[in-house]
Protein backbone atom coordinates (compact mmCIF):
# COMPACT_ATOMS: atom_id res chain seq x y z
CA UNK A 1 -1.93 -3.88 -40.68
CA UNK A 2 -3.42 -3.74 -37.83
CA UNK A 3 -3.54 -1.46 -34.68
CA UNK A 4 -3.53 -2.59 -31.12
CA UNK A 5 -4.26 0.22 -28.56
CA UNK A 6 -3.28 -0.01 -25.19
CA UNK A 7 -5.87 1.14 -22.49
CA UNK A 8 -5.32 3.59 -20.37
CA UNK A 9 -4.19 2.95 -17.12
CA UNK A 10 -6.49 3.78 -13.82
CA UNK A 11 -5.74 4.80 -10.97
CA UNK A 12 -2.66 6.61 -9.25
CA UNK A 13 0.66 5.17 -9.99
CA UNK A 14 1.70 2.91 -7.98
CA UNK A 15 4.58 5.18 -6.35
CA UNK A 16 2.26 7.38 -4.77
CA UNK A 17 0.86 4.87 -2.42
CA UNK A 18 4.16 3.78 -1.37
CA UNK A 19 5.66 7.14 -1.23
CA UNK A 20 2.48 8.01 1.01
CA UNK A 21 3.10 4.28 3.17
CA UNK A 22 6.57 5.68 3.56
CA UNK A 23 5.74 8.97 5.55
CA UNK A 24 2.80 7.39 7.71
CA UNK A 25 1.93 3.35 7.35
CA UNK A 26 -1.63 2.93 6.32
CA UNK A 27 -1.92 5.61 3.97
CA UNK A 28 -1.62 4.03 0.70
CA UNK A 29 -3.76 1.33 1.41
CA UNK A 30 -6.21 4.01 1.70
CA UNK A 31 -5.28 5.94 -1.29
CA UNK A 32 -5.45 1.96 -3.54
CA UNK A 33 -8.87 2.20 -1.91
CA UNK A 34 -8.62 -0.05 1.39
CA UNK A 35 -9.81 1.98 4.04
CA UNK A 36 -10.39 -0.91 6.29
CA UNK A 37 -6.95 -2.49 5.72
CA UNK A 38 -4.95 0.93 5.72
CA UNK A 39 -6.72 1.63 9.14
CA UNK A 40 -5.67 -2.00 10.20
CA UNK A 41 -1.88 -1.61 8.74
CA UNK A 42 -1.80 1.83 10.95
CA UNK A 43 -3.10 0.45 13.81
CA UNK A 44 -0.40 -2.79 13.73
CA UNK A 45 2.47 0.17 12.69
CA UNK A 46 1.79 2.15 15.91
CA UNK A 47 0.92 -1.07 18.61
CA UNK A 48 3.95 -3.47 17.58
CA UNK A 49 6.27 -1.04 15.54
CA UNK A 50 6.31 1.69 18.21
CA UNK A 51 5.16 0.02 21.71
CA UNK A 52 6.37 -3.01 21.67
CA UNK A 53 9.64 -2.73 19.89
CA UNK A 54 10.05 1.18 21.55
CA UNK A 55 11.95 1.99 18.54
CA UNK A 56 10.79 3.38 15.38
CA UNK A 57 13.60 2.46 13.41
CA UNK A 58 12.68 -1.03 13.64
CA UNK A 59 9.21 -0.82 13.99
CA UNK A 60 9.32 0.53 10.63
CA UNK A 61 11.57 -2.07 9.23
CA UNK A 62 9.69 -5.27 10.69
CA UNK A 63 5.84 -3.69 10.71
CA UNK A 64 6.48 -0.93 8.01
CA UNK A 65 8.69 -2.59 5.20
CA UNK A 66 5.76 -5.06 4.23
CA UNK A 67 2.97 -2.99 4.50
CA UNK A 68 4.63 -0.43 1.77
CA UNK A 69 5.09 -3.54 -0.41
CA UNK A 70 2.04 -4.44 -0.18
CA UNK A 71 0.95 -0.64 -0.70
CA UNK A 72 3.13 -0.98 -4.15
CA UNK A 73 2.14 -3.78 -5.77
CA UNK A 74 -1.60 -3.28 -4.42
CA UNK A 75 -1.24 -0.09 -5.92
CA UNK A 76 0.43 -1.79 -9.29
CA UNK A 77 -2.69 -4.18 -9.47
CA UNK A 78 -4.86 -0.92 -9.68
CA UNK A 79 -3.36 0.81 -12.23
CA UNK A 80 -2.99 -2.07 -14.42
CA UNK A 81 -6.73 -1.85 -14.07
CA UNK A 82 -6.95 -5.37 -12.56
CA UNK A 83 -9.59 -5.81 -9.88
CA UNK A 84 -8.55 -5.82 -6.06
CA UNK A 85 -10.34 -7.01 -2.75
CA UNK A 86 -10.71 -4.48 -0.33
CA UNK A 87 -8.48 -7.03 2.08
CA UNK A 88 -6.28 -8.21 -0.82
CA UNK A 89 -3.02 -8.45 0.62
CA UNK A 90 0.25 -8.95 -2.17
């Protein structure tokens, strides 16, 4: 009979980058190890989420909602222990 171990996984789990995206956009891209991109998603979040729609609320659900998918299943990628670009998007 025979045995088949499962490696362990790396990384954070994948809820902790979006959890982190939730609070401030940009953040979990950082924390799956995209400094660039998080600083990019940020950036985007606060110039057409904020300015140019003048309302959070929707800046967040426009700007926000796809960067903290992208933050999850990023962050999925990396804990399966699969390797990720550093401007991997999805």
């Amino acid at each position: 009979m025979r045995y088949f171990l499962r490696k362990p996984p790396k990384g954070t789990h994948p809820l902790a980058p979006a959890l982190l995206t939730f609070l401030l956009p940009g953040v979990g891209q950082i924390i799956n190890n995209q400094v660039g991109k998080g600083f990019l998603c940020l950036f985007i979040f606060i110039m057409i989420g904020v300015f140019i729609f003048d309302n959070l609320i929707i800046g967040f659900i426009i700007v926000g909602l796809p960067i903290l998918i992208d933050a999850y299943l990023i962050g999925k990628k990396c804990y399966e222990g699969k390797a990720v670009g550093k401007w991997e998007f999805f």
